[in-house]
Protein backbone atom coordinates (compact mmCIF):
# COMPACT_ATOMS: atom_id res chain seq x y z
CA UNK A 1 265.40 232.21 211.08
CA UNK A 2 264.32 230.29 214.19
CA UNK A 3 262.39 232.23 217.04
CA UNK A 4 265.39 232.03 219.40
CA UNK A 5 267.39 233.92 216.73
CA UNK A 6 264.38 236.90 216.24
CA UNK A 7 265.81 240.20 216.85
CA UNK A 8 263.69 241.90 220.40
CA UNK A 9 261.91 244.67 219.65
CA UNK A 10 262.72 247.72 221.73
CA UNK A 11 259.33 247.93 222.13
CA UNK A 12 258.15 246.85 225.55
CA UNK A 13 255.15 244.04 226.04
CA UNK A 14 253.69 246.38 228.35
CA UNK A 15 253.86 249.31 225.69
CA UNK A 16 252.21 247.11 223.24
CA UNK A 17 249.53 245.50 225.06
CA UNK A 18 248.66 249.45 226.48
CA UNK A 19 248.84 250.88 222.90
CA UNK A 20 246.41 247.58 221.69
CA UNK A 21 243.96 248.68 224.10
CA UNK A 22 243.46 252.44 223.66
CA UNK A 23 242.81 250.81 219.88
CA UNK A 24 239.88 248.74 221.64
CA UNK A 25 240.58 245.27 222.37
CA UNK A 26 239.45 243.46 225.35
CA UNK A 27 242.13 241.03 226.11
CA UNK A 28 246.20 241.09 225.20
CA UNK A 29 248.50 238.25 225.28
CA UNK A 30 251.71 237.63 223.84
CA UNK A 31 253.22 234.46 222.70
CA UNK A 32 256.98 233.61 222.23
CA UNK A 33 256.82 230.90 219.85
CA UNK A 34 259.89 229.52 221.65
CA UNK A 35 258.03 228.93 224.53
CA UNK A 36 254.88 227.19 223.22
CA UNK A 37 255.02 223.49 224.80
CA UNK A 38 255.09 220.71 221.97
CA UNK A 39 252.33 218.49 223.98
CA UNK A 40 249.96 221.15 223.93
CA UNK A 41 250.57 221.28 219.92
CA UNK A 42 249.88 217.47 219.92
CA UNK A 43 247.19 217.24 222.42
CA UNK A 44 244.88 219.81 220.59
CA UNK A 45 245.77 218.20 216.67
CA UNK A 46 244.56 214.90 218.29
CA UNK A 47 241.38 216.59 219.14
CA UNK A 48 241.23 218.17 216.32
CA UNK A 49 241.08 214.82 213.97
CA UNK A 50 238.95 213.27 216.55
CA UNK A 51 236.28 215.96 216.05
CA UNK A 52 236.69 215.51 211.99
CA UNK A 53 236.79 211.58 212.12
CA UNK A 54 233.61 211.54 213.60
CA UNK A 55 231.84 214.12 211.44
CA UNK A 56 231.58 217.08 213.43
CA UNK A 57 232.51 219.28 210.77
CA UNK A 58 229.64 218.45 208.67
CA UNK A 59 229.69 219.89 205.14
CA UNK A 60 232.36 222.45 206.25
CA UNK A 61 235.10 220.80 203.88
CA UNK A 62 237.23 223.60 204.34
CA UNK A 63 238.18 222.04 208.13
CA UNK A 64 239.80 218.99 206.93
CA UNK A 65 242.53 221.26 205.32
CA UNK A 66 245.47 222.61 206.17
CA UNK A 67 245.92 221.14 209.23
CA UNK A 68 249.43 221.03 209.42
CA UNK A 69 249.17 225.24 209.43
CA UNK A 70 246.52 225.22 212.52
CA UNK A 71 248.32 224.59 215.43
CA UNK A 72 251.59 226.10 214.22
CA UNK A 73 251.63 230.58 213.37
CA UNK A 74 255.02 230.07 212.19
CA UNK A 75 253.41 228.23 208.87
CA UNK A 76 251.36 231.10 208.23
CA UNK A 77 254.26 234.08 208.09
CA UNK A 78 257.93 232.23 207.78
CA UNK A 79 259.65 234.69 210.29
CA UNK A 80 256.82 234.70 212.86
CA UNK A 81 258.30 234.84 216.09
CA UNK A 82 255.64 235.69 218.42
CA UNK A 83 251.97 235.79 218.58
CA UNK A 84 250.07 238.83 219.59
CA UNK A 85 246.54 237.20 220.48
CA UNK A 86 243.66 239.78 221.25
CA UNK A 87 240.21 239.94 222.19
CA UNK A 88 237.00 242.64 221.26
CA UNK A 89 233.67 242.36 223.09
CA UNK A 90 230.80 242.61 220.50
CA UNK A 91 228.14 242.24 223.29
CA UNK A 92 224.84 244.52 222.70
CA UNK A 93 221.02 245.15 223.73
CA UNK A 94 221.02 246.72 219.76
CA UNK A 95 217.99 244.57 218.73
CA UNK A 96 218.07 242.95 215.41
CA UNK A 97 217.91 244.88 211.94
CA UNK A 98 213.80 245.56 211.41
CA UNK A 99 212.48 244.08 208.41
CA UNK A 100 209.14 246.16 207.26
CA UNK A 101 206.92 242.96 206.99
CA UNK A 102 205.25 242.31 209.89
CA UNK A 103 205.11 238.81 209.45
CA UNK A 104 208.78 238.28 210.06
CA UNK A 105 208.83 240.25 213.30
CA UNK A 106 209.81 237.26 215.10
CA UNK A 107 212.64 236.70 213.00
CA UNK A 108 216.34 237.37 214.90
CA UNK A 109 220.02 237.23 214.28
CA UNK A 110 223.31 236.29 216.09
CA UNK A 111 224.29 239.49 218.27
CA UNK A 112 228.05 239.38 216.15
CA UNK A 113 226.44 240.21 213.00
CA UNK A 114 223.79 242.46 214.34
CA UNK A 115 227.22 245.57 213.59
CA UNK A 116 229.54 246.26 211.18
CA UNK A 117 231.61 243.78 209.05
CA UNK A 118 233.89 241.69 212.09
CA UNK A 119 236.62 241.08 209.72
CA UNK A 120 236.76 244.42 208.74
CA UNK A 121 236.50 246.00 212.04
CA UNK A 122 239.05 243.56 213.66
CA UNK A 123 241.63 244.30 210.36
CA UNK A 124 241.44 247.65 210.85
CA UNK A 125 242.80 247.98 214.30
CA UNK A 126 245.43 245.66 213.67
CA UNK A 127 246.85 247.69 211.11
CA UNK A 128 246.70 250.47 213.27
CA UNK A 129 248.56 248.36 216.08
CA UNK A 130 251.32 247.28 213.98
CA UNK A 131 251.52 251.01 211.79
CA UNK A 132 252.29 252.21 215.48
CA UNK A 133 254.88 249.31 216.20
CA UNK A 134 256.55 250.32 213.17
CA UNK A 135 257.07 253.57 213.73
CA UNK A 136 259.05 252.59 216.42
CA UNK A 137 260.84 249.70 215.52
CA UNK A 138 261.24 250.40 211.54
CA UNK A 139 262.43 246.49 211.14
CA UNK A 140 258.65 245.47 212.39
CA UNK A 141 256.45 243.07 210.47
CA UNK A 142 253.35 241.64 211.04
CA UNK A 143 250.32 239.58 209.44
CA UNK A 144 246.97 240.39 210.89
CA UNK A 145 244.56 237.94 211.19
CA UNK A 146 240.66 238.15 211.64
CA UNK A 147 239.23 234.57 211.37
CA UNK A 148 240.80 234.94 207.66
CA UNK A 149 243.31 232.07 208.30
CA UNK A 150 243.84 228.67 209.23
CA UNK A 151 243.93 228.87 213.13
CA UNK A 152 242.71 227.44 215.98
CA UNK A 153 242.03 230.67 217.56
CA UNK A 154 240.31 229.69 220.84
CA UNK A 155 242.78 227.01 222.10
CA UNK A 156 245.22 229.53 221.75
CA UNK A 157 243.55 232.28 223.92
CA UNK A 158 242.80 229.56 226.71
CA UNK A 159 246.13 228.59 226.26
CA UNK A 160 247.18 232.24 226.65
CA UNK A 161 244.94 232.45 229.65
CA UNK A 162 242.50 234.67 228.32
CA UNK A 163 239.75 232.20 228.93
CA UNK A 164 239.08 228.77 228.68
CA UNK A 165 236.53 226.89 225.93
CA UNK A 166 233.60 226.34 227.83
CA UNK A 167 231.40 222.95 227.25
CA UNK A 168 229.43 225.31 224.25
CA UNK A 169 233.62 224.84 222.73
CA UNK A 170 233.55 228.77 222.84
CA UNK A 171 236.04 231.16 224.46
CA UNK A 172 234.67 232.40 228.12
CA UNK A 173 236.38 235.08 229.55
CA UNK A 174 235.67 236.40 232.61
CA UNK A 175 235.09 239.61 232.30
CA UNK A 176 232.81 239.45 229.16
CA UNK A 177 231.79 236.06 228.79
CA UNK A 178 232.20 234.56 225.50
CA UNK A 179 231.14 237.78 223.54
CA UNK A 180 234.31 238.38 221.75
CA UNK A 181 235.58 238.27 218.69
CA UNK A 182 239.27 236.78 218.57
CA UNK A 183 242.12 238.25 216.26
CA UNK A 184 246.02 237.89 216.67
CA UNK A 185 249.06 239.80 214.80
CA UNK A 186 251.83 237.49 213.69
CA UNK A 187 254.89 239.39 214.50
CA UNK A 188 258.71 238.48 213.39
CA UNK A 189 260.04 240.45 216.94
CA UNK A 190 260.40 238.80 219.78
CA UNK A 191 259.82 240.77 223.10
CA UNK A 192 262.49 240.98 226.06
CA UNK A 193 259.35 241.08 229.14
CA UNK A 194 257.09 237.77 227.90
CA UNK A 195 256.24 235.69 230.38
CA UNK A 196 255.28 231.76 229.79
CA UNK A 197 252.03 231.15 228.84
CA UNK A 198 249.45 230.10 231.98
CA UNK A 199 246.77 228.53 230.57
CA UNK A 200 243.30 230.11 231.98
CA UNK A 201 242.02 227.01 234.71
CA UNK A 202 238.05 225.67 233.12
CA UNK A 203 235.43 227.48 235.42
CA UNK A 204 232.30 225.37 233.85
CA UNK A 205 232.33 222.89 236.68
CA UNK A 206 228.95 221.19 237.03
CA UNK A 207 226.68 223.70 234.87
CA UNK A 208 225.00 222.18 232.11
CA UNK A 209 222.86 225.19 230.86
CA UNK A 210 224.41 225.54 227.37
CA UNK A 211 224.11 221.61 226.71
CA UNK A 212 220.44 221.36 228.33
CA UNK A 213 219.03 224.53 226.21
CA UNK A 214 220.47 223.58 223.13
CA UNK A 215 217.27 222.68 221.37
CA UNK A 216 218.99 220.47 218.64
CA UNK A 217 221.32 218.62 220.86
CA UNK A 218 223.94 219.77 218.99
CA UNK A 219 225.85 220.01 222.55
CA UNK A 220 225.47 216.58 223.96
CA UNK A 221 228.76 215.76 224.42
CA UNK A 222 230.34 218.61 226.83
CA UNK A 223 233.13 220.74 225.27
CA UNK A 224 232.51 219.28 221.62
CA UNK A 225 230.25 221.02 218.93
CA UNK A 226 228.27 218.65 216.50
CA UNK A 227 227.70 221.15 213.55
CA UNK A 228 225.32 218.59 211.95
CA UNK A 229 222.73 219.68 214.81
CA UNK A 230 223.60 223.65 215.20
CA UNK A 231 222.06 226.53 214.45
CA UNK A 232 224.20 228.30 213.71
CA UNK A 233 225.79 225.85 211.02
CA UNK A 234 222.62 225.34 208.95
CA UNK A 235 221.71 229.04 209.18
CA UNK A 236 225.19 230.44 208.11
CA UNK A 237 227.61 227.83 206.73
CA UNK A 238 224.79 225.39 204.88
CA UNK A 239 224.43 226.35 201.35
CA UNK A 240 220.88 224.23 200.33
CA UNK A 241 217.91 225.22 199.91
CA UNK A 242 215.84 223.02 202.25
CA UNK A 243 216.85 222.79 206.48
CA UNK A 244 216.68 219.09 207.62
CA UNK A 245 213.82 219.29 209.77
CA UNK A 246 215.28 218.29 212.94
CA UNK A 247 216.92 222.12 212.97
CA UNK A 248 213.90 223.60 210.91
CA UNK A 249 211.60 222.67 213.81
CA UNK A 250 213.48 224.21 216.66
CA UNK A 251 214.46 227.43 214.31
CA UNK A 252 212.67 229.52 217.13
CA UNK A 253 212.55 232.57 214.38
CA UNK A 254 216.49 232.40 214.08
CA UNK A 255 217.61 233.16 210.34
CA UNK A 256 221.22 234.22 210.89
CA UNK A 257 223.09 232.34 213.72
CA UNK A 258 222.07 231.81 216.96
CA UNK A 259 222.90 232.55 220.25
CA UNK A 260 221.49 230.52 222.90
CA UNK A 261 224.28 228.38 224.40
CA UNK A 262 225.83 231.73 225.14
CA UNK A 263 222.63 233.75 226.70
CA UNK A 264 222.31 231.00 229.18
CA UNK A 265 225.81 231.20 230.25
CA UNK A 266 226.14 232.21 233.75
């Protein structure tokens, strides 16, 4: 089945973008697969080997594959016909989880992990979202997906105007900076009131605060992330038991993330 052919939902995009945010998300955009333009699709998977020819991914093997699956929902559920892309603002003052040793006082976390489980959170609503599109359109599937699948999840909100990936590569929005978590619903409907995509215009400008605070340099080159130099990378993804110490020495007390580039967003 081709998008064009997707049966339309009786539901209304308005309905379902209304509905997604009494459930808590942020941001709601809708995608007809029909109308995603092929040069974007080329433009980013060009990037996207660019950033893994020259090592960006570091150990993270798992980015070389399934590339072809990306840049294209319709590889990830056969009948997808549009893509429900949403946003949910994790932003909090909570401090850190205490630890009872006073000697790791100093010791902090990335805000995102500071809650519950993301995935779990983020899964949970969806269901809820598409349980309620199914009860009113009983021939209404969907795939949820919470950073659980092969996606390049923040092209796709900037190209869904949501935001645009600042020079820290992250997705700014406007309204809560880049303090979201991203999901989207995979949906074989198409609706009868979706609009073309406008891609959100790039607000950075001039500022270079996220590139200049980054104490690893691991932001150097503007809009790219070099994962050999993050945080972030060596604190969550790297599974040895000794930190290089050109990250060890600028660790700052982080243990679990970190979130500089984003405090120092304006």
């Amino acid at each position: 089945m081709s998008h064009q052919t997707a049966s339309i939902t009786p539901i209304s995009a308005e309905a379902f973008t209304d509905q997604a945010k009494q459930l808590g998300f942020t941001h709601v955009a809708l995608l007809d697969l029909a109308q995603l333009d092929a040069a974007w699709h080329d433009t980013r998977q060009a990037q996207l080997q660019q950033w893994l020819d020259a090592g960006y991914h570091a150990d993270m093997g798992w980015m070389t594959r399934n590339q072809d699956k990306r840049l294209d929902p319709g590889a990830l559920m056969a009948d997808t016909a549009t893509v429900a892309c949403m946003t949910l603002n994790y932003y909090s003052d909570s401090p850190p989880p205490s630890c009872p040793d006073a000697s790791t006082a100093a010791l902090t976390m990335a805000r995102y992990a500071r809650g519950d489980d993301y995935h779990q959170v983020l899964k949970e609503k969806l269901r809820d979202l598409l349980a309620w599109c199914q009860a009113r359109d009983a021939g209404f599937k969907g795939r949820p997906l919470t950073d659980s699948a092969p996606m390049m999840e923040k092209p796709l909100a900037a190209e869904l105007g949501i935001g645009w990936q600042g020079k820290h590569s992250n997705l700014i929005t406007r309204s809560h900076g880049s303090w979201v978590f991203i999901a989207e619903l995979l949906i074989n409907r198409r609706f009868a009131d979706v609009d073309a995509p406008t891609p959100h215009p790039d607000m950075c400008g001039r500022c270079r605060r996220c590139i200049d605070a980054c104490p690893t340099h691991a932001l150097d080159q503007p809009y790219v992330l070099d994962a050999n130099r993050c945080i972030a990378y060596w604190t969550i993804e790297y599974r040895g038991e000794q930190l290089p110490t050109h990250i060890a020495e600028h660790l700052n007390g982080w243990v679990f993330g970190c979130d500089i580039c984003q405090e120092v967003c304006p």
